[in-house]
C-alpha atoms as a PDB file:
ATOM      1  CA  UNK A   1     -43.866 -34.155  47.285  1.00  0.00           C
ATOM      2  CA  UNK A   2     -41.910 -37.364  46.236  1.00  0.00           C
ATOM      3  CA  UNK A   3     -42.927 -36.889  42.586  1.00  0.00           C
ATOM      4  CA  UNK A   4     -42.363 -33.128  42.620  1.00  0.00           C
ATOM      5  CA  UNK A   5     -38.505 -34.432  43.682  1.00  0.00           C
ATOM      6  CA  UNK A   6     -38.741 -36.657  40.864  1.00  0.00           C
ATOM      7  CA  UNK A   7     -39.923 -34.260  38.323  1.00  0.00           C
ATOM      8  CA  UNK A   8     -37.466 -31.839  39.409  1.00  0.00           C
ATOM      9  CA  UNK A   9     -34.312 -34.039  39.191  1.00  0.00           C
ATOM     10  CA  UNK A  10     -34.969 -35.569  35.874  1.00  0.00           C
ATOM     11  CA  UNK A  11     -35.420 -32.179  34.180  1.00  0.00           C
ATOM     12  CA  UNK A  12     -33.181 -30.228  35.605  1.00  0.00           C
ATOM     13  CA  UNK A  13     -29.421 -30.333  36.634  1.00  0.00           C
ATOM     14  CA  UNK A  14     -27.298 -28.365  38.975  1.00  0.00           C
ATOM     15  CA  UNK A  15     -25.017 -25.832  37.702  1.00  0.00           C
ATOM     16  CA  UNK A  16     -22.137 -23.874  39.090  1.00  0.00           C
ATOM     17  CA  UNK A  17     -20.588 -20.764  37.704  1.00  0.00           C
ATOM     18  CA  UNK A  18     -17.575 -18.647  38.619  1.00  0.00           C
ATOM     19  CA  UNK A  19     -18.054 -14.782  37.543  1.00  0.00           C
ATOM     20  CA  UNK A  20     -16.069 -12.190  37.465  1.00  0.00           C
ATOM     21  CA  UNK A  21     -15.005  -8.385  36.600  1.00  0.00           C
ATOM     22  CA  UNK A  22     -11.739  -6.194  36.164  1.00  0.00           C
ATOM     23  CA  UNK A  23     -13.504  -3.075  33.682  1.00  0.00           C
ATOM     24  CA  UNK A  24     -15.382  -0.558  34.977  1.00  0.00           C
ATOM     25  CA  UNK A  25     -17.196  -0.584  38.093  1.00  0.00           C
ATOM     26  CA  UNK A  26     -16.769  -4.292  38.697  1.00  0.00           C
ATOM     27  CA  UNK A  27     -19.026  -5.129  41.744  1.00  0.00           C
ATOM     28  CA  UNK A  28     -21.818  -3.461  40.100  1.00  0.00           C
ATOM     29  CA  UNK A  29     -20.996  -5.980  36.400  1.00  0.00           C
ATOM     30  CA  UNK A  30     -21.065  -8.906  38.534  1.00  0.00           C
ATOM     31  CA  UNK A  31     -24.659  -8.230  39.955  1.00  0.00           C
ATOM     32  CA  UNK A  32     -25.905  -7.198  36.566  1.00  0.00           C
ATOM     33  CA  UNK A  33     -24.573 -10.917  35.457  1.00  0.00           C
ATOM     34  CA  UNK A  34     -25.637 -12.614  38.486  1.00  0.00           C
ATOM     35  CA  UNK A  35     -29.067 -11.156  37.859  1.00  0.00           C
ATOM     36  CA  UNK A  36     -29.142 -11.665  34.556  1.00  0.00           C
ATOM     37  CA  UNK A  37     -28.482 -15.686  35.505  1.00  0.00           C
ATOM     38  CA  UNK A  38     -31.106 -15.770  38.712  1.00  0.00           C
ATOM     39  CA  UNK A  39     -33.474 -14.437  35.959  1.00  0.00           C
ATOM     40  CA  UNK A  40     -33.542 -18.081  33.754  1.00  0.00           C
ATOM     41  CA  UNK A  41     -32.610 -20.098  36.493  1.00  0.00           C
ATOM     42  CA  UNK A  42     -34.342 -21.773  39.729  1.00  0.00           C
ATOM     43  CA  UNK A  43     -33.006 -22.082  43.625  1.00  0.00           C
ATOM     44  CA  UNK A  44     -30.011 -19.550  42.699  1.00  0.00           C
ATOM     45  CA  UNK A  45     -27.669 -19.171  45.570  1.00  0.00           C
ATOM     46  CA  UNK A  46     -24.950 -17.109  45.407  1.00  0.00           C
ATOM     47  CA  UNK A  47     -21.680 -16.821  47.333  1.00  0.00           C
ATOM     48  CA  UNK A  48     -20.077 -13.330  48.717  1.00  0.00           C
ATOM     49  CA  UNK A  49     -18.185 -11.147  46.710  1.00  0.00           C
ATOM     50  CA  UNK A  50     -14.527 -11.418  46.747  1.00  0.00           C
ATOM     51  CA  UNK A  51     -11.336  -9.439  45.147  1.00  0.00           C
ATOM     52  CA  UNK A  52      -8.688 -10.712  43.409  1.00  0.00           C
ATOM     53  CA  UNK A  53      -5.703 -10.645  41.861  1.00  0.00           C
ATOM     54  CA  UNK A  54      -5.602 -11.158  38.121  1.00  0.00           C
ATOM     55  CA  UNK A  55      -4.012 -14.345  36.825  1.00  0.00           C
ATOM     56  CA  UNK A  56      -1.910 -15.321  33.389  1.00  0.00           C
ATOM     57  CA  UNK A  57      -1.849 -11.735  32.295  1.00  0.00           C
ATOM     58  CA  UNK A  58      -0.766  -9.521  35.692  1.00  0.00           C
ATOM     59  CA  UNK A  59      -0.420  -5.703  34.166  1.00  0.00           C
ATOM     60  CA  UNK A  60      -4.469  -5.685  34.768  1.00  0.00           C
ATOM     61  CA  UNK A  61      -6.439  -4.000  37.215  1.00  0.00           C
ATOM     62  CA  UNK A  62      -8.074  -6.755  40.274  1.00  0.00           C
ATOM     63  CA  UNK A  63     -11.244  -8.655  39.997  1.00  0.00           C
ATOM     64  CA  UNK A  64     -14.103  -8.793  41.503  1.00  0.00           C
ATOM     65  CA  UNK A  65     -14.917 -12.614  41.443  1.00  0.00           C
ATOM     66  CA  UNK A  66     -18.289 -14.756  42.849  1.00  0.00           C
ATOM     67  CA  UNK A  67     -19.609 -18.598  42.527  1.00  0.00           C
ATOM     68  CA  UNK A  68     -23.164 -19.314  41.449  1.00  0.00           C
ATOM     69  CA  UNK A  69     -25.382 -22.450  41.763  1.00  0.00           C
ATOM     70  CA  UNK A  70     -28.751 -22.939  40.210  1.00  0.00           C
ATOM     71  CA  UNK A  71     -31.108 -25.301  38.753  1.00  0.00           C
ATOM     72  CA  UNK A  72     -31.075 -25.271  35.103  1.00  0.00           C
ATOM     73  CA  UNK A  73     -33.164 -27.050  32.327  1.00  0.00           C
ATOM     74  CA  UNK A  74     -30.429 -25.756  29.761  1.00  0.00           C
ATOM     75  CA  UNK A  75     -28.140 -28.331  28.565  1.00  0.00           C
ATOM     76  CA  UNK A  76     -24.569 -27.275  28.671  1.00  0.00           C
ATOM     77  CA  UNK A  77     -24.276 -26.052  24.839  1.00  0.00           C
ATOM     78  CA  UNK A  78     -27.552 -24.106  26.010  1.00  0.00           C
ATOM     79  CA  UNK A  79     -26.255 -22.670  28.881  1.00  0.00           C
ATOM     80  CA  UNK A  80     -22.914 -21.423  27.384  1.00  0.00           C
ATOM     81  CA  UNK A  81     -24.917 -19.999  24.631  1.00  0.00           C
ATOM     82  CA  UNK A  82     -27.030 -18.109  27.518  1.00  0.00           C
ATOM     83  CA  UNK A  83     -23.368 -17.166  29.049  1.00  0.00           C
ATOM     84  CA  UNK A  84     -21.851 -15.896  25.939  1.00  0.00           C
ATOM     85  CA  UNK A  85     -25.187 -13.414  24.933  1.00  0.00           C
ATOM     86  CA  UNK A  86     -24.808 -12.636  28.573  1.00  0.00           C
ATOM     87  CA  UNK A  87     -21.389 -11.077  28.670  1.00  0.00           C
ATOM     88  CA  UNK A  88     -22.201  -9.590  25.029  1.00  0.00           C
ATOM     89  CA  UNK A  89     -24.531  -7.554  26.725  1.00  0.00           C
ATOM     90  CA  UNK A  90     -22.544  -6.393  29.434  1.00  0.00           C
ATOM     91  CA  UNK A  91     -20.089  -5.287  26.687  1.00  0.00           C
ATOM     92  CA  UNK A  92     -17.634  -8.448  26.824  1.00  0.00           C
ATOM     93  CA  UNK A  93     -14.855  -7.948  24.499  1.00  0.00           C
ATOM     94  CA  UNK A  94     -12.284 -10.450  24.287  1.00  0.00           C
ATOM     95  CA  UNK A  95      -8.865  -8.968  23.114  1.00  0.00           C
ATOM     96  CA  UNK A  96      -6.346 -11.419  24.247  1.00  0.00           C
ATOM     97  CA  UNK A  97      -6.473 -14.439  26.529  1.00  0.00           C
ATOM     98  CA  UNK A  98      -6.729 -13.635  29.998  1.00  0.00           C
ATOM     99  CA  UNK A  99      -6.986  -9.593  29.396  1.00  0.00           C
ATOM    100  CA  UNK A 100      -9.021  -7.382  31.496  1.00  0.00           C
ATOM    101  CA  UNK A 101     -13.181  -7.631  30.841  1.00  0.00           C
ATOM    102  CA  UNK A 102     -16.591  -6.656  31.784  1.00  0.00           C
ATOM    103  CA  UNK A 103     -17.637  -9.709  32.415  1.00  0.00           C
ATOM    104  CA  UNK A 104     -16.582 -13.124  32.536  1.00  0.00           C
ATOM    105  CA  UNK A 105     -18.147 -16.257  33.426  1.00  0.00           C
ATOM    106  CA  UNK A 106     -17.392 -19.965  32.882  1.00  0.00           C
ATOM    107  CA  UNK A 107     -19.092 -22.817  34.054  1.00  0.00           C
ATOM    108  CA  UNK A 108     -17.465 -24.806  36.775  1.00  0.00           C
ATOM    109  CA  UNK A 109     -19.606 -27.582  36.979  1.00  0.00           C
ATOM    110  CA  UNK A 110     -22.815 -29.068  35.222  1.00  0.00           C
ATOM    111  CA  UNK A 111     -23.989 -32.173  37.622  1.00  0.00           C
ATOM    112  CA  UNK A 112     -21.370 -34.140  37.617  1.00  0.00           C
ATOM    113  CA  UNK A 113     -20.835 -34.316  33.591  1.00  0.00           C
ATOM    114  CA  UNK A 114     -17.628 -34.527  31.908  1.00  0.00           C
ATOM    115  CA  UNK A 115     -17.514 -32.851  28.734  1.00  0.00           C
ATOM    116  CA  UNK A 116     -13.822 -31.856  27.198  1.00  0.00           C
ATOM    117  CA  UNK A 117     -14.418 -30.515  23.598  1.00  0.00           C
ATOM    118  CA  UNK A 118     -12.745 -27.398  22.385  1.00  0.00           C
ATOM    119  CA  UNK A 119     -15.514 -25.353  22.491  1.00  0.00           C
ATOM    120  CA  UNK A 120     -16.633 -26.498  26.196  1.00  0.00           C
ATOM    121  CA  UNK A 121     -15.002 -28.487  29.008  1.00  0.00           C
ATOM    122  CA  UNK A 122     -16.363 -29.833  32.158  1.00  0.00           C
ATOM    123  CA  UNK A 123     -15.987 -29.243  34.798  1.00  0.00           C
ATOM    124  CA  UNK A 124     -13.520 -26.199  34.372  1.00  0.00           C
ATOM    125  CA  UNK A 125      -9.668 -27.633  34.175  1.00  0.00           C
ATOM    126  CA  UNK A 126      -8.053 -25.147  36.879  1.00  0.00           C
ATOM    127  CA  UNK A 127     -10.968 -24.963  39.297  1.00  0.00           C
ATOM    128  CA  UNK A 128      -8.504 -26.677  41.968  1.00  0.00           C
ATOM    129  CA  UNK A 129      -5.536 -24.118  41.105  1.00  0.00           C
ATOM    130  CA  UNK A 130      -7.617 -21.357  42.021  1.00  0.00           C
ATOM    131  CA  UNK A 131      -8.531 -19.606  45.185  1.00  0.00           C
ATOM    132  CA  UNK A 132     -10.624 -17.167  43.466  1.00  0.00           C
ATOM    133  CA  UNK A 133     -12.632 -19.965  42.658  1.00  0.00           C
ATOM    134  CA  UNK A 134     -12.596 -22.568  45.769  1.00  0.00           C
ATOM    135  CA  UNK A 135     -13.127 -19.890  48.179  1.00  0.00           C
ATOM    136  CA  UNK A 136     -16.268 -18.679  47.057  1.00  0.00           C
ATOM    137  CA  UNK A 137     -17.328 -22.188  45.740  1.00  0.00           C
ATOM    138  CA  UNK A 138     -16.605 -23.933  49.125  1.00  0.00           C
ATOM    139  CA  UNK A 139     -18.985 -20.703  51.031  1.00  0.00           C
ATOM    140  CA  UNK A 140     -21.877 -22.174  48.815  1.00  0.00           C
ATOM    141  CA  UNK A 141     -20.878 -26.033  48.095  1.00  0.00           C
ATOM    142  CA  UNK A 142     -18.555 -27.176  50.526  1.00  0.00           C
ATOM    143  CA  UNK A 143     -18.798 -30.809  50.425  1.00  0.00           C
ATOM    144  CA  UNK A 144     -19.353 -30.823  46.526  1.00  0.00           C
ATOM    145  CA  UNK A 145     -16.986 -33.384  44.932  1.00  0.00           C
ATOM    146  CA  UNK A 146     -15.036 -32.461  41.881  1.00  0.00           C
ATOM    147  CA  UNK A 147     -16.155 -35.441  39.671  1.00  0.00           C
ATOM    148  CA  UNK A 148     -12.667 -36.302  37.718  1.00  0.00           C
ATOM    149  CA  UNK A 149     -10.704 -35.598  41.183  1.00  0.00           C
ATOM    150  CA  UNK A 150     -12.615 -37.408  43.634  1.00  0.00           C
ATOM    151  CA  UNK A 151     -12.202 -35.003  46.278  1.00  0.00           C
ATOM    152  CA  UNK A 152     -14.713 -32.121  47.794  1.00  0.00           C
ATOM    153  CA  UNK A 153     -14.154 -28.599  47.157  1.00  0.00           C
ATOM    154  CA  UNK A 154     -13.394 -27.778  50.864  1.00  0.00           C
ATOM    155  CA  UNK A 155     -10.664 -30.267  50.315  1.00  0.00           C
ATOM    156  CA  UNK A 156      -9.360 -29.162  46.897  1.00  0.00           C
ATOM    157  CA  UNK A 157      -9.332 -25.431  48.932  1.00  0.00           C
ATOM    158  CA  UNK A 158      -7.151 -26.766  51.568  1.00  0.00           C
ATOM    159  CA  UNK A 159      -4.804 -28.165  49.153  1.00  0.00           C
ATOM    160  CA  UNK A 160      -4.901 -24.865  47.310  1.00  0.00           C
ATOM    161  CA  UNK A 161      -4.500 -23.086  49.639  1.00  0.00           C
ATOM    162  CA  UNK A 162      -0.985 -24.601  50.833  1.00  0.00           C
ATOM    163  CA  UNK A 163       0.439 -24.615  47.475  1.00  0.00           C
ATOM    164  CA  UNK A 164      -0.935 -20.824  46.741  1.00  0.00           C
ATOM    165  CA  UNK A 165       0.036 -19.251  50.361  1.00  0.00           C
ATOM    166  CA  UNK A 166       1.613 -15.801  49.342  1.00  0.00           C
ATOM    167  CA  UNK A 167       1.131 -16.539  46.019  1.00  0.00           C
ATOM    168  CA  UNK A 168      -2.336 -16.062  45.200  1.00  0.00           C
ATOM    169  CA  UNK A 169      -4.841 -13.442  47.458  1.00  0.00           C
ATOM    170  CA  UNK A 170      -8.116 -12.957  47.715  1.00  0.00           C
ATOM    171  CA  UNK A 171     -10.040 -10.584  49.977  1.00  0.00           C
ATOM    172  CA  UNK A 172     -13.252 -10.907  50.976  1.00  0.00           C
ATOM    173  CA  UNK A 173     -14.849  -7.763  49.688  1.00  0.00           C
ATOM    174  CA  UNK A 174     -18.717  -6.874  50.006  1.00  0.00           C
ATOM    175  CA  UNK A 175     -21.691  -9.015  51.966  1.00  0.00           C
ATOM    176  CA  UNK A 176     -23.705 -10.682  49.668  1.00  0.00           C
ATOM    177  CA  UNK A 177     -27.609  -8.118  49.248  1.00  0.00           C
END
């Protein structure tokens, strides 16, 4: 069993993805991303489904937004290549920043890497700015710590949560299948 642990940690690396939908029938594109994901990934756990209210651009209709964690043995430039054929095929068209989509999903954290390129930065910058994030992250990873802030996610979500209250809602809106 020991080496099996071994084995496992040196070739893969945890991953956590936010996803989310404002087009169309938006619970139903999150599942068909979410499945698409469990399908190249091991242990996938998934948090509850949860709606939103858009931010940046308002005049949109309101997500449907969920966290993912899974083993991967994708390295990040990998993965985000998986991501972006991903939302391709669930007809992802990107317009302006920030307007409604099909599909969107970013990768919140790899491990704990740090990666800030243009193309790709780790972990996400405004994971602690948004409850539409930390709610759903802290159902599946509480006591994961945010590896540039030092602090867990059940502690970035209290902090959130005091500097969003009225701001920024999120409703809790179908069990997980």
């Amino acid at each position: 069993m020991r080496l099996f642990a071994a084995i496992h940690s040196m070739c893969l690396n945890e991953v956590h993805l936010g996803i989310g939908s404002n087009m169309g029938d938006r619970a139903t594109n999150v599942r068909k991303g979410l499945r698409c994901l469990r399908e190249q990934s091991f242990e996938f756990k998934t948090s509850n489904l949860y709606e939103t209210i858009p931010k940046g651009f308002n005049s949109q209709p309101m997500f449907v937004n969920a966290v993912c964690k899974f083993w991967t043995n994708l390295d990040p430039f990998q993965l985000l290549h998986q991501i972006k054929k991903i939302e391709r095929e669930l007809d992802r068209t990107r317009v302006f920043i920030n307007a409604p989509r099909t599909l969107d999903i970013d990768i919140l954290f790899y491990g704990d890497m740090v990666i800030d390129l243009d193309i790709l930065t780790i972990p996400h910058p405004e994971i602690a700015n948004r409850l539409f994030v930390l709610v759903p992250l802290s159902e599946i990873s509480p006591a994961l710590t945010h590896p540039l802030l030092g602090k867990p996610i059940e502690q970035l979500l209290i902090q959130s949560r005091k500097v969003n209250m009225g701001i920024e809602s999120i409703f809790p809106l179908l069990m997980n299948e």
